[in-house]
Protein backbone atom coordinates (compact mmCIF):
# COMPACT_ATOMS: atom_id res chain seq x y z
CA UNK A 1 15.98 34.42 11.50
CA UNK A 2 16.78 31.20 9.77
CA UNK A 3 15.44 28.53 9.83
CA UNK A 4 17.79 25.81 8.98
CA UNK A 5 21.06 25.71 9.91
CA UNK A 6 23.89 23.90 8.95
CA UNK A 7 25.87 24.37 11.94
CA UNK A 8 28.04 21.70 13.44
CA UNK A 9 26.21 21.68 16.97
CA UNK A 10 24.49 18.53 17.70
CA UNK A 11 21.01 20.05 18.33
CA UNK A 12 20.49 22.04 15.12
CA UNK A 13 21.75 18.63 13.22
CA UNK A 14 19.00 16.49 15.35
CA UNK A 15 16.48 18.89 14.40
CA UNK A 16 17.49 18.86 10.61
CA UNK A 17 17.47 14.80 11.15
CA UNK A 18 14.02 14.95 12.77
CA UNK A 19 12.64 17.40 10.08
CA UNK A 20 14.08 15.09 7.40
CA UNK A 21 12.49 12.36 8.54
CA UNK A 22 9.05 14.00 9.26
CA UNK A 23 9.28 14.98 5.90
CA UNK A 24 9.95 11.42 4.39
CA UNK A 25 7.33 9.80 6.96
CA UNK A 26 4.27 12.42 5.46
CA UNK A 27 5.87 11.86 1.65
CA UNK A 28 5.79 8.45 2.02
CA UNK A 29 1.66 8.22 3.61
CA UNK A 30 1.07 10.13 0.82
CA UNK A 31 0.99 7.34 -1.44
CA UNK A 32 -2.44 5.41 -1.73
CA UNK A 33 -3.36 1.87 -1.53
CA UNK A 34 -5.55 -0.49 -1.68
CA UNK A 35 -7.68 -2.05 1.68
CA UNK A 36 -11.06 -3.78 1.93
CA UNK A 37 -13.42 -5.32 -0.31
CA UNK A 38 -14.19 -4.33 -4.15
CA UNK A 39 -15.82 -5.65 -7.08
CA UNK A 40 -14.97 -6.96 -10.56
CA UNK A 41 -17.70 -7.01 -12.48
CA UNK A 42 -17.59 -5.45 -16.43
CA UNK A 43 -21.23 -4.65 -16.50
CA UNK A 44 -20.95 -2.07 -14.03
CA UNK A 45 -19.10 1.18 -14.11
CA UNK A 46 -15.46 1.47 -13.10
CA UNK A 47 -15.67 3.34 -9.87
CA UNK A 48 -13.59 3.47 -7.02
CA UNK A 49 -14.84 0.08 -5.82
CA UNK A 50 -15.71 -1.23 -9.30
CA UNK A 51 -12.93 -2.68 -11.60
CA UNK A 52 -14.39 -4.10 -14.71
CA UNK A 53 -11.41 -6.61 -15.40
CA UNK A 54 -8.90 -8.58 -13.37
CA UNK A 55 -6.19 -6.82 -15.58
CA UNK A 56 -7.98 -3.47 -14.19
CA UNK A 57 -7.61 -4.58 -10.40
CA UNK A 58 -4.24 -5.70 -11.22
CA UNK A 59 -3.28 -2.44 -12.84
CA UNK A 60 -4.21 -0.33 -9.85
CA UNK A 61 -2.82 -3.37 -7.70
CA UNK A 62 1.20 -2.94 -9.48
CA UNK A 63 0.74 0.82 -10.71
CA UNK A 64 -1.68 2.81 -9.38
CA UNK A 65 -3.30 3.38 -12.22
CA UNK A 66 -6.21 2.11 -14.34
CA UNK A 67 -6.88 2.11 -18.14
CA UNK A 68 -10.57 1.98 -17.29
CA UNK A 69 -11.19 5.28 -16.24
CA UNK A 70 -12.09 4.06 -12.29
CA UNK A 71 -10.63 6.14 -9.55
CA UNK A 72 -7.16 4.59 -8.45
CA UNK A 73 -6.93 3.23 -4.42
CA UNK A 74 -3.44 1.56 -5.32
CA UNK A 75 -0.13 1.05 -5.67
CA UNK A 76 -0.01 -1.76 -3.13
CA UNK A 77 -2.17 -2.35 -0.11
CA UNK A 78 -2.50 -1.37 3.36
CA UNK A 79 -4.80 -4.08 4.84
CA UNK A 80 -6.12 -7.44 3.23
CA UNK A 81 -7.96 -6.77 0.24
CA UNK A 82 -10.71 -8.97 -1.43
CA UNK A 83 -12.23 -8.36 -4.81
CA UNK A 84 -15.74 -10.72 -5.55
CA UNK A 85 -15.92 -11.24 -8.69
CA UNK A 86 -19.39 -11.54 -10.75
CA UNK A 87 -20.62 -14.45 -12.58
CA UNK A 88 -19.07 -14.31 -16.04
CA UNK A 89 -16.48 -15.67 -18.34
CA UNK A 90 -13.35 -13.00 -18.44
CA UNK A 91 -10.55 -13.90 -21.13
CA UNK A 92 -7.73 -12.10 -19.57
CA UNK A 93 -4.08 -13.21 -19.06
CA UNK A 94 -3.26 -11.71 -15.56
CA UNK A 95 0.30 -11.62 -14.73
CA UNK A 96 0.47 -10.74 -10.87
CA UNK A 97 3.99 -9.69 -9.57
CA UNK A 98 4.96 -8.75 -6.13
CA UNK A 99 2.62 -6.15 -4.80
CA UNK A 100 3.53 -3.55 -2.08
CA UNK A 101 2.28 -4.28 1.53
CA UNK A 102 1.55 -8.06 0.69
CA UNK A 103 1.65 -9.99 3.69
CA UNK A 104 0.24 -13.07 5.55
CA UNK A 105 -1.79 -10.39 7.76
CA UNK A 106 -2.33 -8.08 4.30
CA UNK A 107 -3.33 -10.95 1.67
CA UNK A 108 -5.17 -10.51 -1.75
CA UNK A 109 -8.38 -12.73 -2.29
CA UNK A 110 -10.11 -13.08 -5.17
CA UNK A 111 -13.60 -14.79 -5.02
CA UNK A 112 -15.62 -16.09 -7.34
CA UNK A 113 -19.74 -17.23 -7.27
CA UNK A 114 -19.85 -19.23 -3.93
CA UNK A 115 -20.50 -22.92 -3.81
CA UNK A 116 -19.99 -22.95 -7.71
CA UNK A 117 -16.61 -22.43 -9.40
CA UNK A 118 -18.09 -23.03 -13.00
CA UNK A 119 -19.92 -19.88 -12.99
CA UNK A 120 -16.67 -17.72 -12.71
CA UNK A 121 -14.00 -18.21 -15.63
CA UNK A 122 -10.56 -17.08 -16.41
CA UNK A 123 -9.55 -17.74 -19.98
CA UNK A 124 -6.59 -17.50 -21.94
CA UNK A 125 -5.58 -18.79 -25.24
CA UNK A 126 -2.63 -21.49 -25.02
CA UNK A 127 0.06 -19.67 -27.62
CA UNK A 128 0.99 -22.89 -28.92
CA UNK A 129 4.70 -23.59 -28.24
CA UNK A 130 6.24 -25.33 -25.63
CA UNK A 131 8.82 -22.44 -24.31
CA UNK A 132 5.71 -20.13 -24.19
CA UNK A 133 2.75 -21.81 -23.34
CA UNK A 134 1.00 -18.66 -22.44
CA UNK A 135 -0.59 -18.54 -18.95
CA UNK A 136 -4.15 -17.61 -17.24
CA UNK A 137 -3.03 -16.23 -14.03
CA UNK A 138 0.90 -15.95 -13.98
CA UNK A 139 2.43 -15.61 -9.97
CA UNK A 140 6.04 -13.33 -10.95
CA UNK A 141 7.40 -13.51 -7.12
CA UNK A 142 3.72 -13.03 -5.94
CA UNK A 143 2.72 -14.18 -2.62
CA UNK A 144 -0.42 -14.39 -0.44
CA UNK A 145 -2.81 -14.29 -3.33
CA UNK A 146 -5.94 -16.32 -2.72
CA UNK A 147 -7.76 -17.58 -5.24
CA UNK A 148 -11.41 -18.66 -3.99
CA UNK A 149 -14.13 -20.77 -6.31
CA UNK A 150 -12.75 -19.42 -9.94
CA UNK A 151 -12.23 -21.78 -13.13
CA UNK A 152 -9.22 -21.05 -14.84
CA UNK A 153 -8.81 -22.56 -18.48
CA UNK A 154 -5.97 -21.94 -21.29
CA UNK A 155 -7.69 -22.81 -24.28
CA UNK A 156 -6.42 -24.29 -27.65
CA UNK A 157 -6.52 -21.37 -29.53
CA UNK A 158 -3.15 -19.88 -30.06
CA UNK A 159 -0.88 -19.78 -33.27
């Protein structure tokens, strides 16, 4: 008995076709990503829900894959995704590219304390040059990334 065929008759090539793409369809969900709310907050753990950077988020966000030791949810996302971040000052460049899934339905929040921007800050030292300036939060073709009560600063500090 065989079980594929590579006859000529239309049937046994629908079938192949219909495996084919059965098999690219379960390959495909196979892949993980990232939907709901999580955390950033370093004095915690990394865990599945707990990234202790923005780079961390970011990582599993682009890659899949996290430095931290946290259990990966990513590449890309499947629904809207918020991280709330804890009170804290984080000095971090975060360089965000396009992400997988990102939509206007599927966007990526991040939120800070509530009602007081000052208490969550994103710093970055300035590198000193005019053709590289450095950055806090760099956009590379990014899109529906929300960025909720956060204080971003590039600081003097560079060569």
């Amino acid at each position: 008995m065989h079980i594929f065929s590579f006859s000529t008759s239309r049937g046994k090539i629908k079938y192949l076709f219909l495996l084919l793409a059965f098999a690219l369809c379960g390959y495909h969900s196979a892949y993980a990503s990232l939907s709901g709310t999580y955390t950033i907050d370093p004095t915690k753990s990394p865990t599945s829900t707990n990234y202790t950077s923005f780079n961390d988020a970011d990582s599993d966000l682009i890659y899949g894959s996290r430095a931290s030791g946290g259990s990966a949810n990513g590449p890309g996302v499947s629904s809207a995704v918020t991280f709330n971040v804890a009170d804290g000052i984080y000095s971090e460049s975060v360089d965000i590219p396009y992400i997988t899934g990102v939509s206007s339905s599927n966007t990526i929040t991040f939120n800070g304390h509530k009602g007081d921007s000052s208490k969550v800050v994103l710093t970055a030292p300035c590198l000193g040059s005019y053709s590289s300036m450095g950055f806090v939060i760099h956009l590379d073709n990014a899109s529906f990334i929300v960025l909720n009560e956060l204080t971003l600063v590039l600081t003097n500090g560079g060569v």
